[in-house]
C-alpha atoms as a PDB file:
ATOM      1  CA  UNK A   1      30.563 -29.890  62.100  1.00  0.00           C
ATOM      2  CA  UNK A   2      30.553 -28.527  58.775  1.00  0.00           C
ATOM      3  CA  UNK A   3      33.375 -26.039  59.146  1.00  0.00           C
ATOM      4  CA  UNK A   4      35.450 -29.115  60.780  1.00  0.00           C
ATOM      5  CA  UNK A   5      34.452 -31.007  57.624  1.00  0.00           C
ATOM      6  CA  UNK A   6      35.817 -27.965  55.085  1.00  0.00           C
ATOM      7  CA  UNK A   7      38.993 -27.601  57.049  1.00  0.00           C
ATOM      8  CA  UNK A   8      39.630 -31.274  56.421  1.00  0.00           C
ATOM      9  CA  UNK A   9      38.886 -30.514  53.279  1.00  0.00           C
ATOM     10  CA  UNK A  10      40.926 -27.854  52.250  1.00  0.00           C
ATOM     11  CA  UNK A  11      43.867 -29.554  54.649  1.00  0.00           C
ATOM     12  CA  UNK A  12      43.362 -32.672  51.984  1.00  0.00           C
ATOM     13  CA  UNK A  13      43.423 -30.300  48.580  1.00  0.00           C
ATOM     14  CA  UNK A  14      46.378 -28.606  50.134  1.00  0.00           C
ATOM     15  CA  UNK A  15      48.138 -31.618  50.938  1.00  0.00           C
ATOM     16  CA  UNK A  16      47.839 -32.716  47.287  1.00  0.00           C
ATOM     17  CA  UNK A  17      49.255 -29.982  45.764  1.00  0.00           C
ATOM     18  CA  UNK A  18      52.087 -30.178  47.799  1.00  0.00           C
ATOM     19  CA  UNK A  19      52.294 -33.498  46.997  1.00  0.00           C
ATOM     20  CA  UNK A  20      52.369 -32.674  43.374  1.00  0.00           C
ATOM     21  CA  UNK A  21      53.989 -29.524  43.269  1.00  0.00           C
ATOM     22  CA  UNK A  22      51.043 -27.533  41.827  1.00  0.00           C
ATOM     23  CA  UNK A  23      49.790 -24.128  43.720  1.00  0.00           C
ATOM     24  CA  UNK A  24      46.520 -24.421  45.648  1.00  0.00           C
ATOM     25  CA  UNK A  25      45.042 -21.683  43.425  1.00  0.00           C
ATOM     26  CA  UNK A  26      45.175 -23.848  40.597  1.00  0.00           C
ATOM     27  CA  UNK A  27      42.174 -26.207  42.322  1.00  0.00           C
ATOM     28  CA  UNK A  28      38.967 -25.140  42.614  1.00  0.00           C
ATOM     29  CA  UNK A  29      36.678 -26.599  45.021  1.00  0.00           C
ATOM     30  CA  UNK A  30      33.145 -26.855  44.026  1.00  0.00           C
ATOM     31  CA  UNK A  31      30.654 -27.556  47.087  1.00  0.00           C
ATOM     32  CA  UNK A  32      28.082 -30.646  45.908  1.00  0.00           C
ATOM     33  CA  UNK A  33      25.007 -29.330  47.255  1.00  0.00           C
ATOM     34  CA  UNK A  34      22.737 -31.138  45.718  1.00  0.00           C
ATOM     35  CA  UNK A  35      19.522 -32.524  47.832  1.00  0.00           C
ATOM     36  CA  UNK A  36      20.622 -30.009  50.638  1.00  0.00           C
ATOM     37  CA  UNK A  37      18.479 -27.530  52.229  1.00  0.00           C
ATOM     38  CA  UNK A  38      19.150 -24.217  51.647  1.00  0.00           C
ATOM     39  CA  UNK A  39      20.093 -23.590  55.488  1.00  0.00           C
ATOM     40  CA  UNK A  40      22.736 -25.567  55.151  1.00  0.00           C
ATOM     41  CA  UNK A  41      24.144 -23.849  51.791  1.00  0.00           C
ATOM     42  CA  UNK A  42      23.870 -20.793  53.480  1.00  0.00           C
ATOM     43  CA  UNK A  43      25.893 -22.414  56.529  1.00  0.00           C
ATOM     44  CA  UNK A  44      28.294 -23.206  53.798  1.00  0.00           C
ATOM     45  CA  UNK A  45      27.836 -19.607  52.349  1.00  0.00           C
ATOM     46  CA  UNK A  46      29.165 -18.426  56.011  1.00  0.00           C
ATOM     47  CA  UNK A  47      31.961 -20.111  56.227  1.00  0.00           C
ATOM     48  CA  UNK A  48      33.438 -18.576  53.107  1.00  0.00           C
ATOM     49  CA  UNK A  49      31.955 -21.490  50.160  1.00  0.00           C
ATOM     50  CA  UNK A  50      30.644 -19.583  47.343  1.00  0.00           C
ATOM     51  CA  UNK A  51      30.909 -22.041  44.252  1.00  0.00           C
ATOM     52  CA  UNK A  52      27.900 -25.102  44.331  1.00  0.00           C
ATOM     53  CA  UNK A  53      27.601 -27.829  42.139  1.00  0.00           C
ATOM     54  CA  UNK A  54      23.507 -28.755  41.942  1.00  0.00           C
ATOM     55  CA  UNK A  55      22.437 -31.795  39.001  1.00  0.00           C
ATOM     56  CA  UNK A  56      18.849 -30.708  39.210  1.00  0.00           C
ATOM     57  CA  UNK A  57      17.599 -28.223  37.182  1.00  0.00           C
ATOM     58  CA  UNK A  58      14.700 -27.897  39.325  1.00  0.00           C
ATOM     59  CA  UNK A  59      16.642 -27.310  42.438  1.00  0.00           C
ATOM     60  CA  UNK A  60      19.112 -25.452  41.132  1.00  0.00           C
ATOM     61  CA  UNK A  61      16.291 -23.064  40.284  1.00  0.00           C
ATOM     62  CA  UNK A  62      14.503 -22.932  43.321  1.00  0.00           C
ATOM     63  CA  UNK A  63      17.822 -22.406  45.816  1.00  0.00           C
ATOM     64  CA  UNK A  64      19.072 -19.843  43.077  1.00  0.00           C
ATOM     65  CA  UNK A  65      16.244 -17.936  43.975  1.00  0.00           C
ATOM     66  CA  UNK A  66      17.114 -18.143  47.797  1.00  0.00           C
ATOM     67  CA  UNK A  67      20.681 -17.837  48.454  1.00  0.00           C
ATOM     68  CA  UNK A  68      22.907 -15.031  47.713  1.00  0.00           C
ATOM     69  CA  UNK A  69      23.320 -13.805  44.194  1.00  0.00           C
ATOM     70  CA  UNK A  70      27.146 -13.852  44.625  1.00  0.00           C
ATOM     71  CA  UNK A  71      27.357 -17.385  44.149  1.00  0.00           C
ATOM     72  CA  UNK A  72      28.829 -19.280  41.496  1.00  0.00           C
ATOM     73  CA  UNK A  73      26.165 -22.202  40.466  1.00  0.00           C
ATOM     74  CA  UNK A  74      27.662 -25.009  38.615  1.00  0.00           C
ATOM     75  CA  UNK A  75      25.444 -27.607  36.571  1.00  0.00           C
ATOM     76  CA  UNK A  76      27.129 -30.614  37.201  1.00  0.00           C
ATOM     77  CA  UNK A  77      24.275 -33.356  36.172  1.00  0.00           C
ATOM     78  CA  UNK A  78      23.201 -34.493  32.974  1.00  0.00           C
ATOM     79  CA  UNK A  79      20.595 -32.242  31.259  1.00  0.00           C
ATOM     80  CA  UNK A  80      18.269 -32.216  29.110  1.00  0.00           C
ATOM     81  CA  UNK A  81      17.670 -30.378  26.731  1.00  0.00           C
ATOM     82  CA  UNK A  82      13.776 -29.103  27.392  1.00  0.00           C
ATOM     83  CA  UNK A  83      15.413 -28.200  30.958  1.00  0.00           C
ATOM     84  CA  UNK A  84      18.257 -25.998  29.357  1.00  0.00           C
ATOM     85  CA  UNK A  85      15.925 -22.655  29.318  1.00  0.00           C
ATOM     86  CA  UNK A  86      15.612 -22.617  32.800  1.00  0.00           C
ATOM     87  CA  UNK A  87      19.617 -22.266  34.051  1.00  0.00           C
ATOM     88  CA  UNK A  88      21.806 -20.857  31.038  1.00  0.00           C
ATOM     89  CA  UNK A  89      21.841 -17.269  32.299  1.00  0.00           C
ATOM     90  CA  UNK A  90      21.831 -19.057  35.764  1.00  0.00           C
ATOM     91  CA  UNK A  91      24.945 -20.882  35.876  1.00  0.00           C
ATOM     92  CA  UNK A  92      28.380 -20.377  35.803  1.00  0.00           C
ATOM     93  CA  UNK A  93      29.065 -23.514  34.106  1.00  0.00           C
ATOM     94  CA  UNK A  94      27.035 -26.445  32.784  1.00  0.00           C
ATOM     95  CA  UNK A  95      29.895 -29.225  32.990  1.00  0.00           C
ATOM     96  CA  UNK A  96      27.679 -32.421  31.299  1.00  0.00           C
ATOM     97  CA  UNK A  97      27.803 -31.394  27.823  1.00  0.00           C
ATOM     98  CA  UNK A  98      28.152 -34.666  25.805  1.00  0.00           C
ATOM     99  CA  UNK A  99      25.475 -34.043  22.983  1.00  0.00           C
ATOM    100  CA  UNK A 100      25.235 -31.800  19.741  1.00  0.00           C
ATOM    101  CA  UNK A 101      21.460 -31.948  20.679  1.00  0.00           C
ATOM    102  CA  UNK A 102      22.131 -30.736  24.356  1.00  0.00           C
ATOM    103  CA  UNK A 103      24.910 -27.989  22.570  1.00  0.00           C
ATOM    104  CA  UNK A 104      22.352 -26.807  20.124  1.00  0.00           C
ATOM    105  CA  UNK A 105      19.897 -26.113  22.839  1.00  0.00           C
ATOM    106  CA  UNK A 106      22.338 -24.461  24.575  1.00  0.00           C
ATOM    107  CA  UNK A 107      23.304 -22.206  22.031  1.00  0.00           C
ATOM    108  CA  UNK A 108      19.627 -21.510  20.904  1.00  0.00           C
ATOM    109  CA  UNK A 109      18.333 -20.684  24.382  1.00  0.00           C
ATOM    110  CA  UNK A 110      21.488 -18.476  25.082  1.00  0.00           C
ATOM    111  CA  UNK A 111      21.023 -16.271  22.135  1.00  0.00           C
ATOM    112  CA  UNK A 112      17.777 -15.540  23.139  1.00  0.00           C
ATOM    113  CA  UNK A 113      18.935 -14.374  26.719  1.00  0.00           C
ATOM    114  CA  UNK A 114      22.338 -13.021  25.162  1.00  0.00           C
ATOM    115  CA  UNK A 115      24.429 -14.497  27.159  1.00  0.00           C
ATOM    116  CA  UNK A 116      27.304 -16.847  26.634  1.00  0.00           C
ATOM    117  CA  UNK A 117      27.532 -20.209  28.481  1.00  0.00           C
ATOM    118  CA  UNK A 118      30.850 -21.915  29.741  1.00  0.00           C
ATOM    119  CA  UNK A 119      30.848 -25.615  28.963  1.00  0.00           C
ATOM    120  CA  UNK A 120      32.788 -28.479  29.661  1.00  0.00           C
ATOM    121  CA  UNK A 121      32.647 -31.443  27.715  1.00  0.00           C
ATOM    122  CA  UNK A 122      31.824 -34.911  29.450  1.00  0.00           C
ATOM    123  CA  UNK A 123      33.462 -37.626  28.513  1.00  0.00           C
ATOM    124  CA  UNK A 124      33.617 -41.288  29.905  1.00  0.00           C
ATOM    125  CA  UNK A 125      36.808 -41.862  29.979  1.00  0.00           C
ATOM    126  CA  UNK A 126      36.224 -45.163  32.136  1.00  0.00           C
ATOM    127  CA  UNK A 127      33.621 -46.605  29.202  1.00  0.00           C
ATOM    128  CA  UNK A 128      30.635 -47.354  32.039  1.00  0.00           C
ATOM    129  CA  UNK A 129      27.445 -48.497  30.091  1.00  0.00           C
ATOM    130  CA  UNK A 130      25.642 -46.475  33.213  1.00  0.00           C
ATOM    131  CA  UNK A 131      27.406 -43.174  32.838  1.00  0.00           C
ATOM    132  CA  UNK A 132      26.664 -39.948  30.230  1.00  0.00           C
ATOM    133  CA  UNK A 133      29.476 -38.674  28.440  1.00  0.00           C
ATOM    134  CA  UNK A 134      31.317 -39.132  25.020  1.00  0.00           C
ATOM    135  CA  UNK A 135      34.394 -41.443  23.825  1.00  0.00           C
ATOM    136  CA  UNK A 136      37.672 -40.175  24.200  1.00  0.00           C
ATOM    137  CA  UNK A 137      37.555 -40.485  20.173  1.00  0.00           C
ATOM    138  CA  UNK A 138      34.400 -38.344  19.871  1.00  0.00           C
ATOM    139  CA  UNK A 139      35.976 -35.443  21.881  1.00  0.00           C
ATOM    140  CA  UNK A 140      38.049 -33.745  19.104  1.00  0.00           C
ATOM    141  CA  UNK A 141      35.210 -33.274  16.020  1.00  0.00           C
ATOM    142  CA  UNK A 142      32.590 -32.892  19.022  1.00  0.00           C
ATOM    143  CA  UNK A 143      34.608 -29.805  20.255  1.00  0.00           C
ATOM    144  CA  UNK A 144      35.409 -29.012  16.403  1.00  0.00           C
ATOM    145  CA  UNK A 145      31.329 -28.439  16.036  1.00  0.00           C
ATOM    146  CA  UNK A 146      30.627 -26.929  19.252  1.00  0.00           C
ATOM    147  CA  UNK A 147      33.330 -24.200  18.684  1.00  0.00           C
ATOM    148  CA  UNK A 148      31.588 -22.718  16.095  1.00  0.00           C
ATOM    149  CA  UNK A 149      28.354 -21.907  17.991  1.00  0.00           C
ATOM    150  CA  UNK A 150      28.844 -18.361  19.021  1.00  0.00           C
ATOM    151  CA  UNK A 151      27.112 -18.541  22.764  1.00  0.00           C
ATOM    152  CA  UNK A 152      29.159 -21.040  23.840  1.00  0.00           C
ATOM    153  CA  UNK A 153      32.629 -21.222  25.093  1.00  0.00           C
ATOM    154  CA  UNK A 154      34.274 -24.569  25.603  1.00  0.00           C
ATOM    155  CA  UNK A 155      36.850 -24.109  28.363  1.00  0.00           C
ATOM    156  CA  UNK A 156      37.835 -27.700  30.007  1.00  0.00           C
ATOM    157  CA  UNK A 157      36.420 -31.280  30.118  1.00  0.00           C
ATOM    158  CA  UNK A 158      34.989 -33.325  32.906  1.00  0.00           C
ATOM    159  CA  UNK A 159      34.403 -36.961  33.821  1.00  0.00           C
ATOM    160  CA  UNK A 160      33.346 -39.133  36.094  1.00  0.00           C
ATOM    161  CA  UNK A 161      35.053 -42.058  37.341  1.00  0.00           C
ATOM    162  CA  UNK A 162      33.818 -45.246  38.860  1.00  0.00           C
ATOM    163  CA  UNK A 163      33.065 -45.267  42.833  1.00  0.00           C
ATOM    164  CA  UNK A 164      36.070 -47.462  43.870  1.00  0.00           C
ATOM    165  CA  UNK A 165      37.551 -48.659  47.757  1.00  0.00           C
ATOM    166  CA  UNK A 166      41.126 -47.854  46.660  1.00  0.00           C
ATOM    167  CA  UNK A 167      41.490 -43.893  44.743  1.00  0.00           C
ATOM    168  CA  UNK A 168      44.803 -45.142  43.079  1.00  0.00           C
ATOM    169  CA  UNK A 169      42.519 -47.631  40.791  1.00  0.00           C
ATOM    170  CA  UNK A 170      41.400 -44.316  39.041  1.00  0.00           C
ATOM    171  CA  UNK A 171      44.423 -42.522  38.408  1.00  0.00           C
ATOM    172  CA  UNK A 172      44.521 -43.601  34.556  1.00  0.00           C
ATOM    173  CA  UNK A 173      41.227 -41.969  34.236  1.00  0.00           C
ATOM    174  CA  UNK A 174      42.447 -39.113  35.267  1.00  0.00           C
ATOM    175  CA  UNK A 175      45.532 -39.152  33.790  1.00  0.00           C
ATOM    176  CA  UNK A 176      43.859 -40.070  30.380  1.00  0.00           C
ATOM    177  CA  UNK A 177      41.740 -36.781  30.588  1.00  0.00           C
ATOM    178  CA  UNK A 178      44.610 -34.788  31.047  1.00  0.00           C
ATOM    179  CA  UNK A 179      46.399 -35.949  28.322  1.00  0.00           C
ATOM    180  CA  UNK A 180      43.371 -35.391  25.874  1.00  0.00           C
ATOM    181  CA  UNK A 181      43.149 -31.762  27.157  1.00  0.00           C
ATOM    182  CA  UNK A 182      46.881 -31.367  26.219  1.00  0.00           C
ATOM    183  CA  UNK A 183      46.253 -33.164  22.712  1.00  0.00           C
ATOM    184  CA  UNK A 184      43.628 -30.909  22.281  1.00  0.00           C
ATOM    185  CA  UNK A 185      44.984 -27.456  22.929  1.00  0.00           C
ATOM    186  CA  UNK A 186      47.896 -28.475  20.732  1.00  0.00           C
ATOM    187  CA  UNK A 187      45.573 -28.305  17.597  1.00  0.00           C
ATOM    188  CA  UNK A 188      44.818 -24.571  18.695  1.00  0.00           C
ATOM    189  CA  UNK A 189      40.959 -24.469  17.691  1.00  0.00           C
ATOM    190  CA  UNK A 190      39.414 -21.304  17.430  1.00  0.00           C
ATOM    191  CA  UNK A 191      37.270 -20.575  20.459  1.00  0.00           C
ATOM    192  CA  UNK A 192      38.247 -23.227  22.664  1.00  0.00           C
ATOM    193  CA  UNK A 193      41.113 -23.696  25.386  1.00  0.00           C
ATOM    194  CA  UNK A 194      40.822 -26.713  27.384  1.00  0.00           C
ATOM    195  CA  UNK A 195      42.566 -25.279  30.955  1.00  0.00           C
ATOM    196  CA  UNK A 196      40.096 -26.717  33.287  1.00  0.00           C
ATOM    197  CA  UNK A 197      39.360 -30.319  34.448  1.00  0.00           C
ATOM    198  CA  UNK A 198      36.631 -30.981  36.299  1.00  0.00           C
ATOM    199  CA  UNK A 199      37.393 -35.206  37.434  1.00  0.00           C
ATOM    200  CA  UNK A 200      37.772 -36.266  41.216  1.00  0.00           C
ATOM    201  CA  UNK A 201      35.000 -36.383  43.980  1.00  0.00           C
ATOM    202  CA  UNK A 202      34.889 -36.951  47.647  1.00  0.00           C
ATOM    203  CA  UNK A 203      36.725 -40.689  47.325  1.00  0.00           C
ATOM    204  CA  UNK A 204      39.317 -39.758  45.028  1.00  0.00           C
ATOM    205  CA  UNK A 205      39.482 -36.111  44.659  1.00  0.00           C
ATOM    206  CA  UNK A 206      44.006 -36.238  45.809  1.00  0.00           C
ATOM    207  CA  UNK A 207      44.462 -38.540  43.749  1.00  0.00           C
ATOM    208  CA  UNK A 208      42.828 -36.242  40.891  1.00  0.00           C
ATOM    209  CA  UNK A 209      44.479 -33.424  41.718  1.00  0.00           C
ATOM    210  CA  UNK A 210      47.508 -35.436  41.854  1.00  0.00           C
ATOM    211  CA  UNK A 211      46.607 -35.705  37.899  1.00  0.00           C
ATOM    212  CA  UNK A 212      46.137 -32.181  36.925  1.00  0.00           C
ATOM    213  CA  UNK A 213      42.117 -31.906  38.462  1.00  0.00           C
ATOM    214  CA  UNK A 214      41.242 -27.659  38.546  1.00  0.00           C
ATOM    215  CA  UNK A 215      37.710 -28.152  39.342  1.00  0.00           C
ATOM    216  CA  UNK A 216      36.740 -31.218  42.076  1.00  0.00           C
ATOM    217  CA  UNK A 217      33.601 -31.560  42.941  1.00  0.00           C
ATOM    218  CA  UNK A 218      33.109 -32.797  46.615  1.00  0.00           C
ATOM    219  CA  UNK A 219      29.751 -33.554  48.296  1.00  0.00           C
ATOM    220  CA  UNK A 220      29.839 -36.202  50.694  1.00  0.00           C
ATOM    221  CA  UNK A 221      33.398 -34.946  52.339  1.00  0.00           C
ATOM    222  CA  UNK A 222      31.698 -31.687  53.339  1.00  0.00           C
ATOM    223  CA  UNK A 223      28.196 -32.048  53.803  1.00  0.00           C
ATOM    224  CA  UNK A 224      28.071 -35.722  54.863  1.00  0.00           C
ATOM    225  CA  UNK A 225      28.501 -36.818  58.479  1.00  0.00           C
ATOM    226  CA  UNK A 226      29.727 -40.514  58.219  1.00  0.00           C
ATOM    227  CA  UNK A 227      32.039 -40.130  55.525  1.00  0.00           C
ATOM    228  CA  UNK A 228      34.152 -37.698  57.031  1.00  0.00           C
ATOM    229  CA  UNK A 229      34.171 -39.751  60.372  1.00  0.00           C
ATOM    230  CA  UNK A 230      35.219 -42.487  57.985  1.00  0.00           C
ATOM    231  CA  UNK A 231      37.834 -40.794  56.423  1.00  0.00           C
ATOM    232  CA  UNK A 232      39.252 -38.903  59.281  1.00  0.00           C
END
């Protein structure tokens, strides 16, 4: 089932680049793995998946251990910032930054390891009391700080948008966030160029892409029985 569920899939992403004239190397798909077992990972793993998106530290952690080392982990949840030890010379990408706390930690714990971490910013574009991330206004003199830390490299921005029946109700969203990551490579700041876009998940993922998505991040439409019966 799962290798019916990634061809739809990948049939879907392709289908919306078409659709927008973009290249289907310009998307990448990021496996939501999170809660999974690692069998099923490593299922994944066979059938050619090697980017995962985990919001747990602690699992993250634990299936790092377990899987191939080939993988590309990305840190998709929000974190904080006693947990940040444990993954930065883990992940490829931590894509929930959205605090000069949670950046400072970042930058503190990857000196010590010598690394340097790929962010993305979070922002909530769609203003939901229940969701992490900062204002669209914030995301400028936020980025402005966090380019000076010299272990971290700010390469895109991500968001979340609302869980809605009908995908076209979030196409502002994601147009919005692509417009601030054009606003914001136009003021050339050292150390940071916004390409990637990390926006669009299992209900609305086309329609993201549609808008300029690089990175979506889709759980439920490979791992998750009933909503690819649904959808198909």
């Amino acid at each position: 089932m799962l290798r019916e569920q990634l061809t739809y899939v990948e049939e879907k992403i392709n289908n919306a680049c078409i659709k927008s004239g973009r290249n289907r190397e310009e998307v990448t798909l990021i496996a939501v793995s999170k809660t999974k077992p690692t069998e099923i990972l490593q299922e994944a793993y066979n059938l050619g998946i090697r980017i995962f998106g985990e919001n747990k530290v602690q699992e993250l952690t634990q299936k790092y251990e377990l899987l191939p080392k080939d993988i590309q982990w990305h840190f998709i949840g929000h974190l904080q910032t006693n947990k940040v030890k444990y993954i930065v010379d883990k992940v490829a990408m931590i894509h929930s930054v959205d605090s000069i706390k949670l950046a400072e930690a970042i930058e503190k714990e990857a000196a010590k390891k010598d690394c340097i971490v790929r962010i993305l910013v979070e922002v909530n574009v769609a203003q939901e009391e229940s969701k992490f991330g900062i204002s669209e206004e914030e995301v400028l003199p936020f980025i402005e700080k966090v380019s000076k830390f010299k272990h971290i490299k700010v390469e895109g921005l991500m968001t979340i948008a609302p869980f809605v029946e009908n995908p076209e109700e979030n196409r502002p969203i994601f147009s919005k966030l692509h417009q601030l990551s054009v606003d914001i490579n136009e003021k050339n700041i050292d150390n940071v160029n916004v390409s990637i876009l990390s926006m669009g998940m299992t209900n609305d993922y086309e329609v993201a892409i549609e808008e300029g998505a690089t990175f979506v991040r889709v759980g439920t439409g490979i791992f998750g029985h009933r909503n690819y019966s649904k959808n198909a």
